[in-house]
C-alpha atoms as a PDB file:
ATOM      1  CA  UNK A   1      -8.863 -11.300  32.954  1.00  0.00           C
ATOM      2  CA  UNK A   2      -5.280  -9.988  32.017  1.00  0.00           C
ATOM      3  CA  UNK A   3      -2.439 -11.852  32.144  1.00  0.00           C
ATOM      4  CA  UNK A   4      -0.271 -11.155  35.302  1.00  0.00           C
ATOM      5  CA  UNK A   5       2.938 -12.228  33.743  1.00  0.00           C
ATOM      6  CA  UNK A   6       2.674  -9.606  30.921  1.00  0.00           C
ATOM      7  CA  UNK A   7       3.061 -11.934  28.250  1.00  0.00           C
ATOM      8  CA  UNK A   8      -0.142 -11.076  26.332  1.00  0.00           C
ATOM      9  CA  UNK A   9       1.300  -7.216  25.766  1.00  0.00           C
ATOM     10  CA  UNK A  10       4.453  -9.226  24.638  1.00  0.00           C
ATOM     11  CA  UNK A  11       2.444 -11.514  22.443  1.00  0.00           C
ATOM     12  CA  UNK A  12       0.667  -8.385  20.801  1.00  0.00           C
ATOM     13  CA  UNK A  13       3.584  -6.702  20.287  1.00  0.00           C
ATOM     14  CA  UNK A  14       5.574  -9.346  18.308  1.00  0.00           C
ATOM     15  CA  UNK A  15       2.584  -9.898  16.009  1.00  0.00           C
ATOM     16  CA  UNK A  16       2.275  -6.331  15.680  1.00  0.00           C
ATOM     17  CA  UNK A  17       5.819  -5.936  14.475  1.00  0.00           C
ATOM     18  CA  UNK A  18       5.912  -9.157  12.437  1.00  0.00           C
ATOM     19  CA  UNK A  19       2.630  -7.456  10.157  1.00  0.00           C
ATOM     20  CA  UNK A  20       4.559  -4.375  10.567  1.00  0.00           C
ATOM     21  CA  UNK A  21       8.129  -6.169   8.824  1.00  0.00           C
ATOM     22  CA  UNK A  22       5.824  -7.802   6.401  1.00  0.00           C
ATOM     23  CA  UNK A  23       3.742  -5.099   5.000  1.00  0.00           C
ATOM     24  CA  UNK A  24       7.203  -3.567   4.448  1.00  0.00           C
ATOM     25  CA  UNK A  25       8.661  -6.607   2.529  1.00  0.00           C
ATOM     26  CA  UNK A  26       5.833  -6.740   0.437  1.00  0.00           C
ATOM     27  CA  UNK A  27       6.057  -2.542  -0.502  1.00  0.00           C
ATOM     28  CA  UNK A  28      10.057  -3.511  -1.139  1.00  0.00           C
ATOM     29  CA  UNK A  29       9.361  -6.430  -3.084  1.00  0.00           C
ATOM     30  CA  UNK A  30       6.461  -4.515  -5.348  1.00  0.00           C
ATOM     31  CA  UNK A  31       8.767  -1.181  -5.727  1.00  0.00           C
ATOM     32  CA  UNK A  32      11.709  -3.257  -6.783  1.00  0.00           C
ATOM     33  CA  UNK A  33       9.351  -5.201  -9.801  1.00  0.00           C
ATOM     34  CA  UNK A  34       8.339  -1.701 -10.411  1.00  0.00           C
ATOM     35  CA  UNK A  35       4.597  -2.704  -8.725  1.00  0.00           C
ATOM     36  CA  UNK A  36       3.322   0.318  -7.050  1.00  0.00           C
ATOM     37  CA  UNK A  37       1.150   0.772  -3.711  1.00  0.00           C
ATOM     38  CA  UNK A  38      -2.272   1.021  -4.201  1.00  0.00           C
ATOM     39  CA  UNK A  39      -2.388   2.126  -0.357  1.00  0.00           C
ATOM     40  CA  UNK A  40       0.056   5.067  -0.996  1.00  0.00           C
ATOM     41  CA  UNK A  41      -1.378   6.104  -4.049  1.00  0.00           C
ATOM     42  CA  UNK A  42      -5.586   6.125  -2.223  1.00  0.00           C
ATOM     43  CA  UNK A  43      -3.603   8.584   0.626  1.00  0.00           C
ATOM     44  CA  UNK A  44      -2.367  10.622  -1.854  1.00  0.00           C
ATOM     45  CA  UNK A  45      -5.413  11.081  -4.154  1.00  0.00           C
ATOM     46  CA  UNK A  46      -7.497  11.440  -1.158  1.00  0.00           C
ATOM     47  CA  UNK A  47      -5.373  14.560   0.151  1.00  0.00           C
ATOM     48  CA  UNK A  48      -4.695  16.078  -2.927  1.00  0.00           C
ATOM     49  CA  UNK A  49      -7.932  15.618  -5.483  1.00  0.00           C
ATOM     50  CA  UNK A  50     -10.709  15.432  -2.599  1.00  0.00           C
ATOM     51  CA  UNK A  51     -13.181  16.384  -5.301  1.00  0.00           C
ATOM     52  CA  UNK A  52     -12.249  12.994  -7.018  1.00  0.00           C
ATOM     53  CA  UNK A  53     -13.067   9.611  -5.702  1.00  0.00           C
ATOM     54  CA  UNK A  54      -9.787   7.479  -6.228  1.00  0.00           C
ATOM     55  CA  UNK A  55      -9.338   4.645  -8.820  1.00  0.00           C
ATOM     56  CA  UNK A  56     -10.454   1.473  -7.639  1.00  0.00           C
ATOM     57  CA  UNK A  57      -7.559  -0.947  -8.191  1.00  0.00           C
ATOM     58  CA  UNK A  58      -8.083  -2.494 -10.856  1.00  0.00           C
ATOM     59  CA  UNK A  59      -7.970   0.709 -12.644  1.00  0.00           C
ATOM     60  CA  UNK A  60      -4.916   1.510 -11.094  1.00  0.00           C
ATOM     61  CA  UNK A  61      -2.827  -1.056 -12.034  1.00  0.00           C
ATOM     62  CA  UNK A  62      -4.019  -1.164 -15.607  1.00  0.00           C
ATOM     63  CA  UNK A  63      -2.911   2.673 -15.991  1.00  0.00           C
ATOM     64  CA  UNK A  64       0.761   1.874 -13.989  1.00  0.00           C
ATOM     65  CA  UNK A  65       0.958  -1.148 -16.498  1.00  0.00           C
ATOM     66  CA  UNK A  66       0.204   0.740 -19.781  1.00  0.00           C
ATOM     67  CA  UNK A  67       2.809   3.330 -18.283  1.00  0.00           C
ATOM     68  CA  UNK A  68       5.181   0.916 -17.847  1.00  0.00           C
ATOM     69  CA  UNK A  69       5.421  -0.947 -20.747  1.00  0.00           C
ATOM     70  CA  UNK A  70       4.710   1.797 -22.978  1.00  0.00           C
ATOM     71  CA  UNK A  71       0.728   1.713 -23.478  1.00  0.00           C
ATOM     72  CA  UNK A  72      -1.338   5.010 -24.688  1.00  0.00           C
ATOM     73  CA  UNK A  73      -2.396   7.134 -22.360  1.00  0.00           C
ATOM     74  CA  UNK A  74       0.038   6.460 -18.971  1.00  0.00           C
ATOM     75  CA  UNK A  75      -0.705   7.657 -15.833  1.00  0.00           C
ATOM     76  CA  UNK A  76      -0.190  11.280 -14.626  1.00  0.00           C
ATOM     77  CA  UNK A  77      -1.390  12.618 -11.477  1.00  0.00           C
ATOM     78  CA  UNK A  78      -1.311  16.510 -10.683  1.00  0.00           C
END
């Protein structure tokens, strides 16, 4: 039965901005220790190489870390 006073929508819509605020502290906090989104980077492989399944992540970070700190091979995509 829904809530007459409407605080249930209000409820839902705090925690929705509070995971909202937090998913975007934790992409600020990875980009500025040079971490990169897995998320971001699954979008864009998806919509640009749909012929290629996308790294899984540990893959991922393993070619951003030998990019990084100077490893064979770094990571290029198109």
């Amino acid at each position: 039965m829904p809530d007459p006073s409407g605080q249930d929508d209000l409820l839902c819509l705090c925690r929705d901005a509070a995971v909202r605020w937090g998913r975007g502290v934790r992409r600020t906090a990875g980009a500025m220790i040079g971490q990169p989104d897995y998320e971001a980077y699954v979008r864009h492989a998806t919509a640009t190489h749909p012929d290629q399944p996308p790294l899984d992540k540990i893959a991922f970070f393993r070619l951003h870390e030998q990019r990084r700190f100077g490893g064979a091979g770094g990571f290029k995509c198109c």
